[in-house]
Protein backbone atom coordinates (compact mmCIF):
# COMPACT_ATOMS: atom_id res chain seq x y z
CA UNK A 1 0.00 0.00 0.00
CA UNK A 2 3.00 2.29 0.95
CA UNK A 3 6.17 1.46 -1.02
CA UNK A 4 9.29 0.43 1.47
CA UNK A 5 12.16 -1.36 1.30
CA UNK A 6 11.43 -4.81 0.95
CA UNK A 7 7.80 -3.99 -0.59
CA UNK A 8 8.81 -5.96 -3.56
CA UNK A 9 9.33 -9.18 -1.45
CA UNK A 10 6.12 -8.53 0.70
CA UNK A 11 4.13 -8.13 -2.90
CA UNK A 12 5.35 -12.09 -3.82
CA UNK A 13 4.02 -13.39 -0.74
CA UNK A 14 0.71 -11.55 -1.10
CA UNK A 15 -0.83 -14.30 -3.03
CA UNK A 16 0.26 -17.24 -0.97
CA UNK A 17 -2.92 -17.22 1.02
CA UNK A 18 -2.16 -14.46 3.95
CA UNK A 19 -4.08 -14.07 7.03
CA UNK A 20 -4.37 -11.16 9.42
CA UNK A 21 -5.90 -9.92 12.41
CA UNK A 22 -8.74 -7.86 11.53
CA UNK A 23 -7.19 -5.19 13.14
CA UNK A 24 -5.21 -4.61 10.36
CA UNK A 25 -7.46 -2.59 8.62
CA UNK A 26 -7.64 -0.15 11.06
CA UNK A 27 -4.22 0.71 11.07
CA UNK A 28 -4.00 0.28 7.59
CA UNK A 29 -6.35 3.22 7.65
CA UNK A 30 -4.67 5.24 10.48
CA UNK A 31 -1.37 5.14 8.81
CA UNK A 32 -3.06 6.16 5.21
CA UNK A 33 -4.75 9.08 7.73
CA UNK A 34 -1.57 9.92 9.11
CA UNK A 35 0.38 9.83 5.71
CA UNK A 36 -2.40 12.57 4.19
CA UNK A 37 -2.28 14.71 7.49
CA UNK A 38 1.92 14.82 6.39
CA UNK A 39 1.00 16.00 2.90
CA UNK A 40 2.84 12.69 1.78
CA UNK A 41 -0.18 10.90 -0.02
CA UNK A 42 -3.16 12.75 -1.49
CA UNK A 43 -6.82 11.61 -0.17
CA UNK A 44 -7.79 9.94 -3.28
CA UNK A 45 -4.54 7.89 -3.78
CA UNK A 46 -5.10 6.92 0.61
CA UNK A 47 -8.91 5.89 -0.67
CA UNK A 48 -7.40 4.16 -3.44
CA UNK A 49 -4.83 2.13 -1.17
CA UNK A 50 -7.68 1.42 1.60
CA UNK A 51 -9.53 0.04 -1.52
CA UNK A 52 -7.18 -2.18 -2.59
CA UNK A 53 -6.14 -3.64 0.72
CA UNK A 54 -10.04 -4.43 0.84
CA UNK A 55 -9.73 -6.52 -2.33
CA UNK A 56 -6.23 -8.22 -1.31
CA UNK A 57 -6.63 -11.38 -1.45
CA UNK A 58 -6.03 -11.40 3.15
CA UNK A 59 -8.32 -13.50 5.38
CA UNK A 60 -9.27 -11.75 8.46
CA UNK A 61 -9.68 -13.57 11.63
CA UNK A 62 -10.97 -12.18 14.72
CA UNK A 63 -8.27 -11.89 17.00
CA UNK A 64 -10.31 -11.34 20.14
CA UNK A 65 -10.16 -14.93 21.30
CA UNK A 66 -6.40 -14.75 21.46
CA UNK A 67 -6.11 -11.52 23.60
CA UNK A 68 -5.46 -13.02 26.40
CA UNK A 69 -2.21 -14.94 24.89
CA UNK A 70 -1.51 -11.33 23.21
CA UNK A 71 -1.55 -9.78 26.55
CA UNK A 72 0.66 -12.17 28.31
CA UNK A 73 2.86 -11.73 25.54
CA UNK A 74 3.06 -8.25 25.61
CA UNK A 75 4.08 -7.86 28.87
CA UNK A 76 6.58 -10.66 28.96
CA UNK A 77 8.34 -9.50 25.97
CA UNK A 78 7.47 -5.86 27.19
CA UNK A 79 6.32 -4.97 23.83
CA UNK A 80 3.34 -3.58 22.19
CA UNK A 81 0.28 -5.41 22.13
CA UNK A 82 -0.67 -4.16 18.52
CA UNK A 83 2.09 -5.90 17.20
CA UNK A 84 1.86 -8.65 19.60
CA UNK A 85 -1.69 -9.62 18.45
CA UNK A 86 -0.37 -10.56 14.95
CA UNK A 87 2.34 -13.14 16.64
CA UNK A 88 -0.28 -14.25 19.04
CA UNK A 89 -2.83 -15.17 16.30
CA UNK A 90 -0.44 -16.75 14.16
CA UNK A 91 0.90 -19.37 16.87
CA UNK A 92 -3.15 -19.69 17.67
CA UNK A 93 -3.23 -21.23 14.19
CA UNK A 94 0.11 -22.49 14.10
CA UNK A 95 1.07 -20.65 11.05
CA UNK A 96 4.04 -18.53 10.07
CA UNK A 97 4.55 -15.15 10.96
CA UNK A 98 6.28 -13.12 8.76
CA UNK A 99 7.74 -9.96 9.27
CA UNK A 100 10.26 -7.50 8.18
CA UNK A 101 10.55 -5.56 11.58
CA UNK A 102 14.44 -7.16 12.59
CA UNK A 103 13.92 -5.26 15.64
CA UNK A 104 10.53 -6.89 17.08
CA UNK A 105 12.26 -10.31 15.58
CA UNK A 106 15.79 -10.49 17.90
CA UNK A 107 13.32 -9.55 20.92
CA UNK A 108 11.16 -12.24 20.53
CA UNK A 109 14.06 -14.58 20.02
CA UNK A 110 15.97 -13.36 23.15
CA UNK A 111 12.81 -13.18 25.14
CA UNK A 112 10.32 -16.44 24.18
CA UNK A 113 11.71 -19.07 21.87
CA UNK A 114 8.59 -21.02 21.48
CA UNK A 115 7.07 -17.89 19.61
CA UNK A 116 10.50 -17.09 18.09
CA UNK A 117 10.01 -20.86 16.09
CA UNK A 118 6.95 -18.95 14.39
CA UNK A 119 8.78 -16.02 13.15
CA UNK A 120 9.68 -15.89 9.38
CA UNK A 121 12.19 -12.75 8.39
CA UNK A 122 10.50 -11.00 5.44
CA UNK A 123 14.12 -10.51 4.13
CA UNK A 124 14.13 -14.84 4.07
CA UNK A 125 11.72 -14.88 1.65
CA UNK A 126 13.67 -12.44 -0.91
């Protein structure tokens, strides 16, 4: 939706049959807010974006059965919950996790290794 560095690799893996919190949408939409409020995207190119995630071809789950893993999560790796609820969900369905954040992946690994085994580095699947 917003170009970054390893957009290209996160465009492959699109089609493999992804799955996401719900909650994704929303701050899909909050960062398309914020990146109009910066004069960095025009509305109608935001809309467009917001649109397209809608048609991506994402299942969303309802994360709000796994809270309660998120939360414990959270505080253990003393982390964010909105990011935590992505990692939570995925080890709900025993599923990989990918992401390209290298920062949220060495704390996981130094902090929990049983969710560290469901991590997948974006930059492995270059």
């Amino acid at each position: 939706m917003v170009e970054e560095e390893d957009s290209e690799t996160a465009l492959h893996i699109l089609g493999k049959g992804l799955c996401a919190p719900s909650l994704l949408r929303a701050e899909c939409a909050n960062i398309l807010w914020r990146l109009v409020q910066r004069e960095q995207l025009s509305e109608t190119v935001a809309r467009s974006n917001a649109a397209t995630l809608d048609a991506a071809p994402i299942t969303f789950v309802d994360a709000h059965p796994r809270m309660d893993d998120a939360v414990g999560l959270a505080v253990k790796l003393k982390h964010p919950a909105y990011d935590i609820v992505y990692l939570a969900l995925a080890m709900a369905l025993q599923i990989p996790f990918v992401t390209a954040d290298a920062r949220f992946l060495r704390k996981v690994e130094a902090c929990d290794s049983k969710a560290a085994a469901y991590i997948v580095p974006l930059s492995d699947l270059a």
